[in-house]
C-alpha atoms as a PDB file:
ATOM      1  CA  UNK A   1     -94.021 -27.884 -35.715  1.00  0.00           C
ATOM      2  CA  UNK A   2     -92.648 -31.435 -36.858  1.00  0.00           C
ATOM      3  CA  UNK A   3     -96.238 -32.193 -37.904  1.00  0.00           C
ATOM      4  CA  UNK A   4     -96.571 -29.010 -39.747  1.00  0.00           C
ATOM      5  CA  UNK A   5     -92.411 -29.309 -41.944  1.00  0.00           C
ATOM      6  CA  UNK A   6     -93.423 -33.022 -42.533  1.00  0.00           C
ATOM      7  CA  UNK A   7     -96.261 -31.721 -44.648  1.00  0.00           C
ATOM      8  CA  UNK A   8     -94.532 -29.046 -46.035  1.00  0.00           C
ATOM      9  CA  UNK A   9     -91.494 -31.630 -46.795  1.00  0.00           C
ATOM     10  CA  UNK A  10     -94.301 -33.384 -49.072  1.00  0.00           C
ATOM     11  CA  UNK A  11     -94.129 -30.273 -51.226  1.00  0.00           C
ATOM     12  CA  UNK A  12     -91.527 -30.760 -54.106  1.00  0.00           C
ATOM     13  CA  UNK A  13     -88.949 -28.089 -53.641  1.00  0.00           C
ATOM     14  CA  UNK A  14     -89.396 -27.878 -49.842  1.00  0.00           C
ATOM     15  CA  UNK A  15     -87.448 -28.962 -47.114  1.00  0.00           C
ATOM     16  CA  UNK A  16     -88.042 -27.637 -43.200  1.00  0.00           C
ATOM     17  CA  UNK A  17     -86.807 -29.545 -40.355  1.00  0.00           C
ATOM     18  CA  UNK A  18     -87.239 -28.636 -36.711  1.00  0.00           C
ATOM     19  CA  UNK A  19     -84.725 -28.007 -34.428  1.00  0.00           C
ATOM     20  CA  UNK A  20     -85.991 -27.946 -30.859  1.00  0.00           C
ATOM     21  CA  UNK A  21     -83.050 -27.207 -28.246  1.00  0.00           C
ATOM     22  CA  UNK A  22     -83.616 -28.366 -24.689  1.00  0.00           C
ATOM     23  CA  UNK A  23     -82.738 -25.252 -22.185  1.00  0.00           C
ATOM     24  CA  UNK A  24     -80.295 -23.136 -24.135  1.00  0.00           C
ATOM     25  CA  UNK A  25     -78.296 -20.839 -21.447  1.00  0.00           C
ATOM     26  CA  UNK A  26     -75.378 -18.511 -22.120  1.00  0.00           C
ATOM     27  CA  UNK A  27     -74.325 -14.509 -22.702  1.00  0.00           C
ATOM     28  CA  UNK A  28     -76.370 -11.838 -23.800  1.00  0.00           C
ATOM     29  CA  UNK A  29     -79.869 -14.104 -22.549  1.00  0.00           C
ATOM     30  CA  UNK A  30     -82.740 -12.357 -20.900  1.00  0.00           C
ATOM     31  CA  UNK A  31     -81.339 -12.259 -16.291  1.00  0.00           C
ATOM     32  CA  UNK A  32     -84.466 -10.692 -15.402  1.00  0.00           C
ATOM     33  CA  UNK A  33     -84.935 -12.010 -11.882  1.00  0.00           C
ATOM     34  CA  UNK A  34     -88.486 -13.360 -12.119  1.00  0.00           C
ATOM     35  CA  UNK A  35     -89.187 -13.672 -16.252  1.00  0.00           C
ATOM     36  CA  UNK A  36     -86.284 -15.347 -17.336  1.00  0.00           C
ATOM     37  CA  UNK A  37     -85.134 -19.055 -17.847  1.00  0.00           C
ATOM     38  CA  UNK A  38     -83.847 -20.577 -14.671  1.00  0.00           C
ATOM     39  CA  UNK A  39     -80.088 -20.227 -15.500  1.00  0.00           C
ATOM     40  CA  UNK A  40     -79.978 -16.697 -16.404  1.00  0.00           C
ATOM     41  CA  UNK A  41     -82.368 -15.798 -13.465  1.00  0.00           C
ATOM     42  CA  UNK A  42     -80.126 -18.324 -10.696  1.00  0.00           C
ATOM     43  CA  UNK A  43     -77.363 -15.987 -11.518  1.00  0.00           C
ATOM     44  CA  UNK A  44     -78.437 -12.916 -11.400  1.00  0.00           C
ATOM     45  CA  UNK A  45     -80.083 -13.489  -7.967  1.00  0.00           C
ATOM     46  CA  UNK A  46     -76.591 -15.734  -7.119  1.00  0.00           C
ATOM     47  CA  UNK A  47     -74.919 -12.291  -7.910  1.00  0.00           C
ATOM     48  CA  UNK A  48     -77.047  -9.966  -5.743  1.00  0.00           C
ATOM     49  CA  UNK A  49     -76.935 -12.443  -2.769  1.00  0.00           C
ATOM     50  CA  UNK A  50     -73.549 -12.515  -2.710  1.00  0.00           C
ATOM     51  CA  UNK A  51     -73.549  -9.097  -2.825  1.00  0.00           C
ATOM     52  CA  UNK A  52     -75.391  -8.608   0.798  1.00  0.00           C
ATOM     53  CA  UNK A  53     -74.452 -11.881   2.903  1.00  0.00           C
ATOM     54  CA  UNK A  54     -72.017 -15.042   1.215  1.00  0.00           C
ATOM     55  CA  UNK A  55     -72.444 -16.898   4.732  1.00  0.00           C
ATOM     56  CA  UNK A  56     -76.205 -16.259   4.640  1.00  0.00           C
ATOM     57  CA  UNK A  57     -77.986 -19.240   2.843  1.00  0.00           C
ATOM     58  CA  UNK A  58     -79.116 -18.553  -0.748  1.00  0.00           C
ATOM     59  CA  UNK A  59     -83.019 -20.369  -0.831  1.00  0.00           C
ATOM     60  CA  UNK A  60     -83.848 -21.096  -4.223  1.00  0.00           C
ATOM     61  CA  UNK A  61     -87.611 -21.499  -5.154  1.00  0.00           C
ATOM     62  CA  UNK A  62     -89.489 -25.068  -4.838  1.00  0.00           C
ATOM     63  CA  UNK A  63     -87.924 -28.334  -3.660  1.00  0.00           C
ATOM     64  CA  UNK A  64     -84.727 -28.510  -6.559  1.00  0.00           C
ATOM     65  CA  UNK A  65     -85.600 -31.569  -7.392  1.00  0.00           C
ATOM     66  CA  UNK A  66     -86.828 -31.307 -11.015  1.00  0.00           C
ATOM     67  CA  UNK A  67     -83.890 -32.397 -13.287  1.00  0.00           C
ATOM     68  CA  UNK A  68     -83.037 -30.578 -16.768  1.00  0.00           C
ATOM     69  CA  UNK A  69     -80.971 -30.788 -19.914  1.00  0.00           C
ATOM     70  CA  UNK A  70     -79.056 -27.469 -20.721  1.00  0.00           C
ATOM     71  CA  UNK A  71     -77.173 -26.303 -23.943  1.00  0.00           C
ATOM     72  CA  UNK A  72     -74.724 -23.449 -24.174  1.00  0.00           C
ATOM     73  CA  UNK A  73     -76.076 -21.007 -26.365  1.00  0.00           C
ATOM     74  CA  UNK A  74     -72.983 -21.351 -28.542  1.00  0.00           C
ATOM     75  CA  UNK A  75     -72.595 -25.020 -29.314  1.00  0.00           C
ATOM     76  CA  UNK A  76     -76.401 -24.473 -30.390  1.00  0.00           C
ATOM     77  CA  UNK A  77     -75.979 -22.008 -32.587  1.00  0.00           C
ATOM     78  CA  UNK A  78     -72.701 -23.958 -34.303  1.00  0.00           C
ATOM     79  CA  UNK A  79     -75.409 -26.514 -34.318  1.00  0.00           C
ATOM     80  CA  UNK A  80     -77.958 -24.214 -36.593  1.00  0.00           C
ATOM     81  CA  UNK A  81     -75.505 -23.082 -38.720  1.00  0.00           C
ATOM     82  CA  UNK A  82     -73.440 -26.589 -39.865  1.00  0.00           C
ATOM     83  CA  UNK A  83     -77.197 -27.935 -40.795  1.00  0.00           C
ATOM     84  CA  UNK A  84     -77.533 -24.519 -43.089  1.00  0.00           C
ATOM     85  CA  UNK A  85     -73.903 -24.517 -44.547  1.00  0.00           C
ATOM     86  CA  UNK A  86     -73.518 -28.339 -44.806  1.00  0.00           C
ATOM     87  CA  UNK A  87     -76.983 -28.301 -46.495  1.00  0.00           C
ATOM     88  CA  UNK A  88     -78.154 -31.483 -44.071  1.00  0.00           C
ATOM     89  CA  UNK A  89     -81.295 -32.060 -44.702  1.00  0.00           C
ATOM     90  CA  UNK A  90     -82.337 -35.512 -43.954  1.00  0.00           C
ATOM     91  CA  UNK A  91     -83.674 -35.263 -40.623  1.00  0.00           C
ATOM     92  CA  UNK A  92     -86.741 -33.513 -39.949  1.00  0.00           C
ATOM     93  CA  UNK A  93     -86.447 -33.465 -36.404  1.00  0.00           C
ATOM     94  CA  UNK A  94     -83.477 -32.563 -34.525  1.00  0.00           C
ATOM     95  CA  UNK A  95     -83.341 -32.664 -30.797  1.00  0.00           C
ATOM     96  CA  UNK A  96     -80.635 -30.581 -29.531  1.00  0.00           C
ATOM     97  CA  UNK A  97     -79.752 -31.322 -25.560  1.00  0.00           C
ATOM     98  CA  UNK A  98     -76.593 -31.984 -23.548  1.00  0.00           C
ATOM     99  CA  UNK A  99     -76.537 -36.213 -22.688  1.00  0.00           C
ATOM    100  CA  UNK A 100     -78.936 -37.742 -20.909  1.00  0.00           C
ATOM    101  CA  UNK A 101     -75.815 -38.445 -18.393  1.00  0.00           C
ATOM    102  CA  UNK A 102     -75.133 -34.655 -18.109  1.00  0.00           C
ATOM    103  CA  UNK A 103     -79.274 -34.250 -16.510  1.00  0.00           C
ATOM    104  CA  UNK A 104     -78.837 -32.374 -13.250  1.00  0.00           C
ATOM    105  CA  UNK A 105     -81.437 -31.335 -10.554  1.00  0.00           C
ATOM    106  CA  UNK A 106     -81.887 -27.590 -10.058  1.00  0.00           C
ATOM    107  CA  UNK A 107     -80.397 -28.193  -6.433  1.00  0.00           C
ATOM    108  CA  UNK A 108     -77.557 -29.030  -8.221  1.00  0.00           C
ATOM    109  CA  UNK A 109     -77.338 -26.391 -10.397  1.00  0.00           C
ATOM    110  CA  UNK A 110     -77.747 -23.521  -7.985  1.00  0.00           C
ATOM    111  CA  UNK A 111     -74.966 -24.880  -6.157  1.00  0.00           C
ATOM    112  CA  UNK A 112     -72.845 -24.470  -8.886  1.00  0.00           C
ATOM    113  CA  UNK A 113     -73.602 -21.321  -9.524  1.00  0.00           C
ATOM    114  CA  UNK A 114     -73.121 -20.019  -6.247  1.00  0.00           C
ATOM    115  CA  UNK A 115     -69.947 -22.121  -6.189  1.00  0.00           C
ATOM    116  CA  UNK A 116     -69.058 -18.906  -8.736  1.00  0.00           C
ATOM    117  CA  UNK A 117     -69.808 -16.339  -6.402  1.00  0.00           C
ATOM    118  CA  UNK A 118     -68.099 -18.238  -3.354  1.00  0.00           C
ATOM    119  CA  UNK A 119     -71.872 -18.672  -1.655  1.00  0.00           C
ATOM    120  CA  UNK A 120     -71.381 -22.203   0.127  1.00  0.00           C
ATOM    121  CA  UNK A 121     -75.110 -22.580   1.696  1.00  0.00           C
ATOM    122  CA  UNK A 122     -77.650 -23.272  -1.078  1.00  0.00           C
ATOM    123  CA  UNK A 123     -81.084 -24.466   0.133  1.00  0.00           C
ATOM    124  CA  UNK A 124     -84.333 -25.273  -1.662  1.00  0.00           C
ATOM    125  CA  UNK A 125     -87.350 -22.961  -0.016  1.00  0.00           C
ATOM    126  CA  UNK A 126     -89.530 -25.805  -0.103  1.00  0.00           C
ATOM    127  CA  UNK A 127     -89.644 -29.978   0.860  1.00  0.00           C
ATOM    128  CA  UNK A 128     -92.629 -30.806  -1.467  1.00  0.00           C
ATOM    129  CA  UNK A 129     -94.563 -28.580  -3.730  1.00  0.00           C
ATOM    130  CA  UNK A 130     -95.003 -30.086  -7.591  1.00  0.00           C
ATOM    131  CA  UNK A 131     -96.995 -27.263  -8.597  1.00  0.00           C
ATOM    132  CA  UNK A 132     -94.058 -25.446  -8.284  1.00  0.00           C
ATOM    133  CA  UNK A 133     -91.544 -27.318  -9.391  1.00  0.00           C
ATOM    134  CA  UNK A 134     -93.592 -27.918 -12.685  1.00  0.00           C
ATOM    135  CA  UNK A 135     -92.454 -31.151 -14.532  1.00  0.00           C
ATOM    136  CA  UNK A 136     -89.887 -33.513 -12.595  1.00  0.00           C
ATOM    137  CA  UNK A 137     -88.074 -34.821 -15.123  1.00  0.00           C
ATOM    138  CA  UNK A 138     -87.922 -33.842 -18.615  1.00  0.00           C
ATOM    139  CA  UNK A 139     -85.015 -36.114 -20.347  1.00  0.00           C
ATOM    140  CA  UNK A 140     -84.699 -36.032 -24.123  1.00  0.00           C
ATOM    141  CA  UNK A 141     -82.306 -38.410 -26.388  1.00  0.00           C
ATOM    142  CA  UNK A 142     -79.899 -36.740 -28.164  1.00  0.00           C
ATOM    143  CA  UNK A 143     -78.872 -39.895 -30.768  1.00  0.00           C
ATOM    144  CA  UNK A 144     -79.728 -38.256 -33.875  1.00  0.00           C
ATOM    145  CA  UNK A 145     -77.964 -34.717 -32.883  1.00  0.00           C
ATOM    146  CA  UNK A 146     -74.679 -37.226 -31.718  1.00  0.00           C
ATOM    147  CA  UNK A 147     -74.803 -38.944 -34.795  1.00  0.00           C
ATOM    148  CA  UNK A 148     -74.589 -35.869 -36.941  1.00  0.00           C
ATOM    149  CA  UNK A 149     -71.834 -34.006 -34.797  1.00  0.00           C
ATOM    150  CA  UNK A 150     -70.150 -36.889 -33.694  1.00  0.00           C
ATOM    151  CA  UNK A 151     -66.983 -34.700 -33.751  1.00  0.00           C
ATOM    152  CA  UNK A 152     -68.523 -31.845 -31.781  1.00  0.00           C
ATOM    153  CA  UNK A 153     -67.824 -31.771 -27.743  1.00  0.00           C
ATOM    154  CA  UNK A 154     -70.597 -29.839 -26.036  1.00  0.00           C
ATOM    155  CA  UNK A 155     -69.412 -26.876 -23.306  1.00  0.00           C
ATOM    156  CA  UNK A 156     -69.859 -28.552 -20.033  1.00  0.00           C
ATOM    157  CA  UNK A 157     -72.524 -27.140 -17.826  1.00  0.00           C
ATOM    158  CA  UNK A 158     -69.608 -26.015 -15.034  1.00  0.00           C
ATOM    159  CA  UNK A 159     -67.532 -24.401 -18.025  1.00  0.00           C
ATOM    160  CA  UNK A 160     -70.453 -22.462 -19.403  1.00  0.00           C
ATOM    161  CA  UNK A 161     -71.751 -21.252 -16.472  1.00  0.00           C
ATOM    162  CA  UNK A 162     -68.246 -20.064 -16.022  1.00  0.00           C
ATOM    163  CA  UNK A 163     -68.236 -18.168 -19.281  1.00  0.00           C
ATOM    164  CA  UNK A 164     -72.126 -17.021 -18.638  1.00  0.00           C
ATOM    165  CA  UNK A 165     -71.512 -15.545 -15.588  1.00  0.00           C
ATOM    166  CA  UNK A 166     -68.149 -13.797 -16.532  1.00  0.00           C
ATOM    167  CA  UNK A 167     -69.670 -12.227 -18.992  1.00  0.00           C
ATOM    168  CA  UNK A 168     -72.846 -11.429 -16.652  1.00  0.00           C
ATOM    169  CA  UNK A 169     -70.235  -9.720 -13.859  1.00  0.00           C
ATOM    170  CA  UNK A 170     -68.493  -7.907 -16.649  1.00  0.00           C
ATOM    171  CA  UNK A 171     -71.955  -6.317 -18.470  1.00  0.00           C
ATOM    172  CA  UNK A 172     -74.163  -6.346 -15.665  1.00  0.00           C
ATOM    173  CA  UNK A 173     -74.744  -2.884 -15.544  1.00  0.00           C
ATOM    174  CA  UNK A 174     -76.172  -3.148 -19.400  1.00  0.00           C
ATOM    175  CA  UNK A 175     -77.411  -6.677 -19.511  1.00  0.00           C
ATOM    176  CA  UNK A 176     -80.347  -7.574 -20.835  1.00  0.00           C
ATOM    177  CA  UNK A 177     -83.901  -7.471 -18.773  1.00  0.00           C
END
């Protein structure tokens, strides 16, 4: 896609720039238990585990070790829509991620969701499987996106998971599948 606005930017009278979010996570996403995204699908089986057994342990697929950048599906969307109302146009390219800092391992993510629904043992089904796991680490600067909304603060992943799955627990018998 960069490739392809770059040319198109060589047009006089165009001007496309990518914006490529890293995992974008918040209400109203797709909580289907086996196609969705890894947040929306960690809560929704968070939810129905802690609806059989809390003291049971909640086994997550793979080892948990890959690490991830997330973004709350609002402060991307502010994101899109100050580029199109401020008119910013001079990057082509904008990588949209929490920090690098803010990386966490999905072992460390399932806990915190289950920390929601008061599930204490969180265990990774397997000790080594890559194929799995996919890609261990996938980190992504941020600089340009920080530059540009220097004044923006980014949810934090513990607040937004807190707002995802409220709104989850309160539409779960309509959300989306």
């Amino acid at each position: 896609m960069e490739v392809q606005c770059r040319l198109y930017n060589e047009t006089p009278g165009f001007c496309y720039q990518c914006v490529i979010p890293t995992n974008i996570y918040g209400p109203h996403d797709n909580f289907h238990l086996t196609n969705s995204h890894v947040i929306p699908a960690l809560i929704h089986k968070a939810y129905l585990h802690s609806l059989t057994d809390k003291n049971a342990p909640f086994i997550i697929q793979g080892t948990g070790l890959p690490k991830r950048q997330f973004i709350y599906s609002e402060d991307f969307a502010y994101i899109i829509t100050t580029l199109l109302l401020k008119n910013i146009t001079t990057i082509p390219l904008l990588i949209c991620s929490c920090d690098e800092k803010d990386e966490i391992t999905i072992l460390e993510l399932a806990r915190l969701i289950a920390n929601h629904f008061d599930i204490i043992d969180v265990r990774a089904a397997e000790s080594v499987n890559q194929e799995r796991d996919g890609q261990q680490i996938k980190t992504v600067c941020c600089k340009k996106m920080k530059e540009l909304f220097s004044d923006v603060e980014l949810m934090s992943i513990d607040k937004g998971l807190h707002a995802t799955i409220g709104w989850f627990i309160q539409n779960y018998p309509r959300i989306r599948l």
